[in-house]
Protein backbone atom coordinates (compact mmCIF):
# COMPACT_ATOMS: atom_id res chain seq x y z
CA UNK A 1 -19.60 -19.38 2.34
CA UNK A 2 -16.77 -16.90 1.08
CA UNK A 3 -15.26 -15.46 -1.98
CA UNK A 4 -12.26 -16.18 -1.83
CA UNK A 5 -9.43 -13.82 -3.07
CA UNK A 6 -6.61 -14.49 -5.67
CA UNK A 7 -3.44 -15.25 -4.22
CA UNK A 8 -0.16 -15.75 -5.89
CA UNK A 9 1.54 -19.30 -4.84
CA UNK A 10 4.41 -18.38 -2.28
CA UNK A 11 6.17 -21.32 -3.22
CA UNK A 12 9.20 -22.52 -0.84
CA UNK A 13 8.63 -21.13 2.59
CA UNK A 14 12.39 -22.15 3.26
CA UNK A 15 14.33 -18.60 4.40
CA UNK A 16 16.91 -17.05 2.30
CA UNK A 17 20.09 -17.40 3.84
CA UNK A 18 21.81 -14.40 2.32
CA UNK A 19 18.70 -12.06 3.25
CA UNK A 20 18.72 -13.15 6.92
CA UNK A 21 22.74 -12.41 7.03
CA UNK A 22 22.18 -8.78 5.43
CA UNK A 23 18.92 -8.33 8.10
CA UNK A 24 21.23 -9.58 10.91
CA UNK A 25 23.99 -6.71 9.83
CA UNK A 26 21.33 -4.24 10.24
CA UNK A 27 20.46 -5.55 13.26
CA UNK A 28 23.95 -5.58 14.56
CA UNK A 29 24.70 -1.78 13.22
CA UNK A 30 21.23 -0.75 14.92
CA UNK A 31 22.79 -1.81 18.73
CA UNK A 32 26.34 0.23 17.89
CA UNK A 33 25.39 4.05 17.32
CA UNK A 34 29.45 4.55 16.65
CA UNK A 35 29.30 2.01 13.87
CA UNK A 36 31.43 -1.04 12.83
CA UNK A 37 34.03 -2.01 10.08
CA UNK A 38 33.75 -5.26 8.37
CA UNK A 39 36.10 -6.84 10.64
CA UNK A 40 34.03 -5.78 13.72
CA UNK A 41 30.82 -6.81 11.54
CA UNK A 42 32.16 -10.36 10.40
CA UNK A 43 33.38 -10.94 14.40
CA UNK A 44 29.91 -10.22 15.51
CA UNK A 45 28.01 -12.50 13.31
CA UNK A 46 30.36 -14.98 13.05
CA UNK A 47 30.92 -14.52 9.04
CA UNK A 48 33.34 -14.15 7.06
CA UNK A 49 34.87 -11.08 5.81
CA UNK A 50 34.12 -11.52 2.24
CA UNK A 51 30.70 -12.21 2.79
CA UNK A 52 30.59 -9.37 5.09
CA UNK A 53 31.60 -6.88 2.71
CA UNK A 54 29.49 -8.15 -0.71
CA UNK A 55 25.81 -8.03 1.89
CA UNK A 56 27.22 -4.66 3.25
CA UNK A 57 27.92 -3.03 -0.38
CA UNK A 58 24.82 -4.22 -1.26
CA UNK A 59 22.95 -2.49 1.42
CA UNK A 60 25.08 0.71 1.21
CA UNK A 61 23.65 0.53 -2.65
CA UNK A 62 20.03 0.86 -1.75
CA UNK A 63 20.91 3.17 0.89
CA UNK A 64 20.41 0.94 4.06
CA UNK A 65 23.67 1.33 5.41
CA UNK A 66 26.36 4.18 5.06
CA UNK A 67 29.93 4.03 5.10
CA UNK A 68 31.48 6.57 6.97
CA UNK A 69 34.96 7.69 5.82
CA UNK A 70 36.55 9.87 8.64
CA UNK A 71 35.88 6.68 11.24
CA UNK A 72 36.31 3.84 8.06
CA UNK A 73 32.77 2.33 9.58
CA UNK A 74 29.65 1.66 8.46
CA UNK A 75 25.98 3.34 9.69
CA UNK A 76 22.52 2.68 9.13
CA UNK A 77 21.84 4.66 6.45
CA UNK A 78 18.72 6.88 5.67
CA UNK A 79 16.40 4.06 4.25
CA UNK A 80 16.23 2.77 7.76
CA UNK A 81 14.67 5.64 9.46
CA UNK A 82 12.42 6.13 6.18
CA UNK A 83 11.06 2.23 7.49
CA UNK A 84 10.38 3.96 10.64
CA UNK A 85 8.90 6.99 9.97
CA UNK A 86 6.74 4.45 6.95
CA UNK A 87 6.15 1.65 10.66
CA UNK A 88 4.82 5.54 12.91
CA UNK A 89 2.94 6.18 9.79
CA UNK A 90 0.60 2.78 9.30
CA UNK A 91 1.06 2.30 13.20
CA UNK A 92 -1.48 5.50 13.50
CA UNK A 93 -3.56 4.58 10.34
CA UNK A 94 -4.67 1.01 11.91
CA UNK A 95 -5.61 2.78 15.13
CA UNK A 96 -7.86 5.42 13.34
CA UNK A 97 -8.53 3.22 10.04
CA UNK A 98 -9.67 0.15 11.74
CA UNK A 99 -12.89 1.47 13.68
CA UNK A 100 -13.65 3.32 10.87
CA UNK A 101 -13.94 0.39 8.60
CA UNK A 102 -16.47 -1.21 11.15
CA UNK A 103 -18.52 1.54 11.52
CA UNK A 104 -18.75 1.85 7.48
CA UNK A 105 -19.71 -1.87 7.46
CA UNK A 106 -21.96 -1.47 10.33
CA UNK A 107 -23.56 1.54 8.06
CA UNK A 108 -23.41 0.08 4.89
CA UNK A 109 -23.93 -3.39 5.58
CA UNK A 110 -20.86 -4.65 3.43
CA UNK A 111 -17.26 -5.04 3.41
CA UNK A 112 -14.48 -2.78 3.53
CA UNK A 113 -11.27 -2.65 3.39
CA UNK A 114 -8.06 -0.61 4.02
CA UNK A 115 -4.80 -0.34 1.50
CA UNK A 116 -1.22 1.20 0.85
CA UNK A 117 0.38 1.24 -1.81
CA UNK A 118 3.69 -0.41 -2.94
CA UNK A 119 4.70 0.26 -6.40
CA UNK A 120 2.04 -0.68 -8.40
CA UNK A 121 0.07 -2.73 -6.44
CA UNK A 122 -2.36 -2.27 -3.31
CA UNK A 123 -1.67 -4.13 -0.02
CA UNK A 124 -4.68 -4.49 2.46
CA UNK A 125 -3.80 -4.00 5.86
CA UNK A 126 -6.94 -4.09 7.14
CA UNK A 127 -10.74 -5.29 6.84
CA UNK A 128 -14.21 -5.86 8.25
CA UNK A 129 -16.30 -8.67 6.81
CA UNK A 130 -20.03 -8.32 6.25
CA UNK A 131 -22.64 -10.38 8.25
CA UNK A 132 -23.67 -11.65 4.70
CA UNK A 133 -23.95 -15.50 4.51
CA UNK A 134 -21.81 -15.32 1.21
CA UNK A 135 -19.22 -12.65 1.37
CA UNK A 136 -16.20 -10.85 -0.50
CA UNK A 137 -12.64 -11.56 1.96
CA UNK A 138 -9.66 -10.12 0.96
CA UNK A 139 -7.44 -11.59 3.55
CA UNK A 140 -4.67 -8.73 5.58
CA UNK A 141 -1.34 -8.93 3.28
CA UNK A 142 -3.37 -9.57 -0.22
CA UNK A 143 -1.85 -7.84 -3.20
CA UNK A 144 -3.45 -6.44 -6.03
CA UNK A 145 -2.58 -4.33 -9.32
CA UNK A 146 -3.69 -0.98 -8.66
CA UNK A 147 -4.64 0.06 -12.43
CA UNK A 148 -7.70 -2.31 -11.93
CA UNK A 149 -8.92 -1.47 -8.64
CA UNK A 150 -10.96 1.19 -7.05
CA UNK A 151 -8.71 1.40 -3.67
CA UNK A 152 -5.55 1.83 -6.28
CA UNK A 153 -7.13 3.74 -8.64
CA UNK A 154 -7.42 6.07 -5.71
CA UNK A 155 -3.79 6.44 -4.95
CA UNK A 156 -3.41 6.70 -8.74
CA UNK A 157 -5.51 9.99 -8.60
CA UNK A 158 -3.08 11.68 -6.29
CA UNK A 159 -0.53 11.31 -9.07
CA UNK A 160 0.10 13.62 -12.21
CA UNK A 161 -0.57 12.35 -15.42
CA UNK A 162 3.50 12.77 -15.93
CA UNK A 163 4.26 10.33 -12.80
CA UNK A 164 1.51 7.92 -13.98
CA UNK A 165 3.18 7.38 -17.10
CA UNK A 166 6.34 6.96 -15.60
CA UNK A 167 5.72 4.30 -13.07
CA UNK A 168 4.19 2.38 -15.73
CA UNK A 169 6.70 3.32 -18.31
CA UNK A 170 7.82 -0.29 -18.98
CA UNK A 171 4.63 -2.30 -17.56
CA UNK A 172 1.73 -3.72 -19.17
CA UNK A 173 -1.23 -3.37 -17.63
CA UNK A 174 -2.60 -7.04 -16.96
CA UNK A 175 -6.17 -8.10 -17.95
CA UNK A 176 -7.87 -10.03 -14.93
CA UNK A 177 -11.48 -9.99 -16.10
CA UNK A 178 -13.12 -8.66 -19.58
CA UNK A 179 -13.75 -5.47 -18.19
CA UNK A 180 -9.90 -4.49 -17.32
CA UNK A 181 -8.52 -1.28 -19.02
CA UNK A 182 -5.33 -2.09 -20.48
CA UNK A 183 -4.59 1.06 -22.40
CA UNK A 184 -2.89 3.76 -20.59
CA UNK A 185 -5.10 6.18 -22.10
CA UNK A 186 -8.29 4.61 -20.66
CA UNK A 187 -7.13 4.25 -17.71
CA UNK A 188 -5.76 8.38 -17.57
CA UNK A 189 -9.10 9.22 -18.78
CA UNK A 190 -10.81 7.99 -16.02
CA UNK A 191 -8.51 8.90 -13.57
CA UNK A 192 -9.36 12.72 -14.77
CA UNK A 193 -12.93 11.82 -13.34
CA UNK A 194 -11.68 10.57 -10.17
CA UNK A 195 -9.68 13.91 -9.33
CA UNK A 196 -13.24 15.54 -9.79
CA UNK A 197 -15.54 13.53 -7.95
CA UNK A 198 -13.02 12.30 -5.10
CA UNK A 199 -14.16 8.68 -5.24
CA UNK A 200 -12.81 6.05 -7.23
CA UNK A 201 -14.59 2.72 -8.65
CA UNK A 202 -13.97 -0.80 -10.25
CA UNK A 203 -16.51 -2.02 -12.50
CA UNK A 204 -15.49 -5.84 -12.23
CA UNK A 205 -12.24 -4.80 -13.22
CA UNK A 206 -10.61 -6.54 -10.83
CA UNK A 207 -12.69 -9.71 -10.66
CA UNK A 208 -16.01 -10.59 -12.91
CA UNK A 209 -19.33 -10.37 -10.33
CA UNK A 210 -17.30 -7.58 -8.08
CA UNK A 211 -18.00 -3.51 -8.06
CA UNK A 212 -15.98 -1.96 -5.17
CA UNK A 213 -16.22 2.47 -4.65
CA UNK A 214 -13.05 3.50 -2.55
CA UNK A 215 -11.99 7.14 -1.00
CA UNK A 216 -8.11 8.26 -0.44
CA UNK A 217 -6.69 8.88 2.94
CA UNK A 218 -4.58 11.49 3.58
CA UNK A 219 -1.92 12.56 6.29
CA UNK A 220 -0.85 16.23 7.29
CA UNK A 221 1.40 16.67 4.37
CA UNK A 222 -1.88 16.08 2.12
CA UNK A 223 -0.29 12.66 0.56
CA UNK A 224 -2.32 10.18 -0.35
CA UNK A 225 -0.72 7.37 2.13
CA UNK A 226 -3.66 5.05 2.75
CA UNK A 227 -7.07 4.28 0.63
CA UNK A 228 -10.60 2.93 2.10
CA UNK A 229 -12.70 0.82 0.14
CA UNK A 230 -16.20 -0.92 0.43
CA UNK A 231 -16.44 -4.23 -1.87
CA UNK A 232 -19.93 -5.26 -3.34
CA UNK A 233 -21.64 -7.92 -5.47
CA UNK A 234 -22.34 -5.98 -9.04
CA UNK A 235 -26.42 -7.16 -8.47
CA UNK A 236 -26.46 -5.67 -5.07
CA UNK A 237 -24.95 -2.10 -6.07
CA UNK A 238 -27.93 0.22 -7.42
CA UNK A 239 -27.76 3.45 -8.22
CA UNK A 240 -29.41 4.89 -5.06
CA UNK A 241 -26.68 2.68 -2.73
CA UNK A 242 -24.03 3.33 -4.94
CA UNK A 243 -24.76 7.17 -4.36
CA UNK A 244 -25.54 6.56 -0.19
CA UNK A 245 -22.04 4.33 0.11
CA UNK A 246 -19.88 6.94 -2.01
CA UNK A 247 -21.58 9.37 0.54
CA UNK A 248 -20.48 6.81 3.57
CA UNK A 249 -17.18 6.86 2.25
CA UNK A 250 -16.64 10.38 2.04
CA UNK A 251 -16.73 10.48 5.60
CA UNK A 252 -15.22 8.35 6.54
CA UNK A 253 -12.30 8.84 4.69
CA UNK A 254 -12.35 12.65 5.72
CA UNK A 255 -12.23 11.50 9.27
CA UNK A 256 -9.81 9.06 9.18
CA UNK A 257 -7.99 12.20 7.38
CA UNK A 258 -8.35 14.78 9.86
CA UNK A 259 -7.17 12.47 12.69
CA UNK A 260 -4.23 11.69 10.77
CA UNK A 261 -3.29 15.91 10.42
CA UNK A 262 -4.98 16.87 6.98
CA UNK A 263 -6.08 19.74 6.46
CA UNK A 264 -9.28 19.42 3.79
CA UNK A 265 -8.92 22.71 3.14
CA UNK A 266 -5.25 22.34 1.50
CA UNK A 267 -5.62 20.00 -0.96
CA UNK A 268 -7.82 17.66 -3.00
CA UNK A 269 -6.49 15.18 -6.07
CA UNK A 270 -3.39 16.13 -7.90
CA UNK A 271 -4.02 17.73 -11.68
């Protein structure tokens, strides 16, 4: 048997037109270095011109394409490469992060799982199931709010008090279970503890019967860009395997880390 996970309902799986026309400019800028104008662009993908030129503005807006003024073409614009350099990034954190995460299970006997994080949620890229007949799955792609989970209070940590407030300047932060913080205060509080003791925890904050411990992963720069977490049933986390799978973590994390460029030595949680 499994937990399941929340998921969200996606809805209509039927594509956005618009998006794929904007994805297909990108694609067509990508194969001409010297760049095109919008009549070149609306030739090439068979559009027309107006069209063209509202998907174009809108990706010269969020910095996806450029418009070049001495040639009167557009580029692909800065954002791109940032996907790129984001693609190299998680490309090298699945080869290191992935054995990891079965040699913590294979240690600790439970599951684990690997995050990012995109505004303020957690995506899991990665996991390892227990051999438990009933068992916690988190399925690759599942979102979740980081202000109620260990692997995004974790990412949180890495973040000044400052920053905190201002990414959740106009958000609430949602109740899931009785035990969610929902004041900014408690939740800045406890962050100050995290930044101490390097691990981070939900207390079925995220989902009533659930205690996960997670450790931050960090590149060369020192940035937090990844987060490792083990999941267990709150009846099945004592204090002596609480204190052995915070320990588990901790290395594991570190490795992961050191493979990945960082230097322990530089830098620990932001203050």
């Amino acid at each position: 048997m499994k937990l399941q996970a929340r998921r969200s309902p996606r809805g209509s799986n039927r594509p956005v037109k618009s998006l794929i026309k904007a994805l297909r400019i990108l694609d067509t800028l990508g194969e001409s270095p010297g760049g095109l104008g919008i009549t070149e662009l609306s030739d090439a993908l068979n559009s027309p011109k107006s069209t063209v030129h509202r998907l174009i503005a809108t990706l010269e807006a969020v910095g996806y394409a450029v418009f070049d003024l001495p040639t009167s073409k557009y580029v692909l614009g800065s954002r791109v490469a940032r996907l790129g350099e984001q693609l190299n990034h998680q490309s090298s954190l699945l080869t290191f992060g992935v054995p990891a995460l079965e040699q913590l299970t294979r240690e600790c006997g439970e599951a684990s799982h690997l995050a990012i994080l995109e505004g303020t949620d957690v995506v899991y890229i990665s996991r390892e199931e227990s051999k438990e007949p009933i068992r916690i799955s988190f399925g690759m792609g599942h979102r979740a709010p980081a202000h109620c989970t260990a692997l995004g209070k974790a990412f949180l940590a890495d973040l000044s008090d400052r920053d905190i407030r201002t990414l959740y300047k106009n958000l609430t932060l949602r109740q899931l279970t009785p035990r969610t913080k929902t004041k900014l205060a408690a939740l800045l509080a406890e962050i100050t503890t995290i930044r101490r003791e390097g691990l981070a925890y939900d207390n079925e904050e995220y989902m009533s019967g659930l205690r996960c411990i997670a450790a931050p992963i960090r590149d060369f720069s020192g940035r937090t860009i990844a987060a490792m977490s083990l999941s267990v049933f709150k009846h099945k986390l004592t204090a002596e395997r609480r204190a052995f799978f915070g320990q588990a973590l901790l290395r594991a994390s570190a490795e992961v880390s050191q493979k990945l460029g960082f230097n322990p030595g530089s830098k620990k949680f932001a203050s």
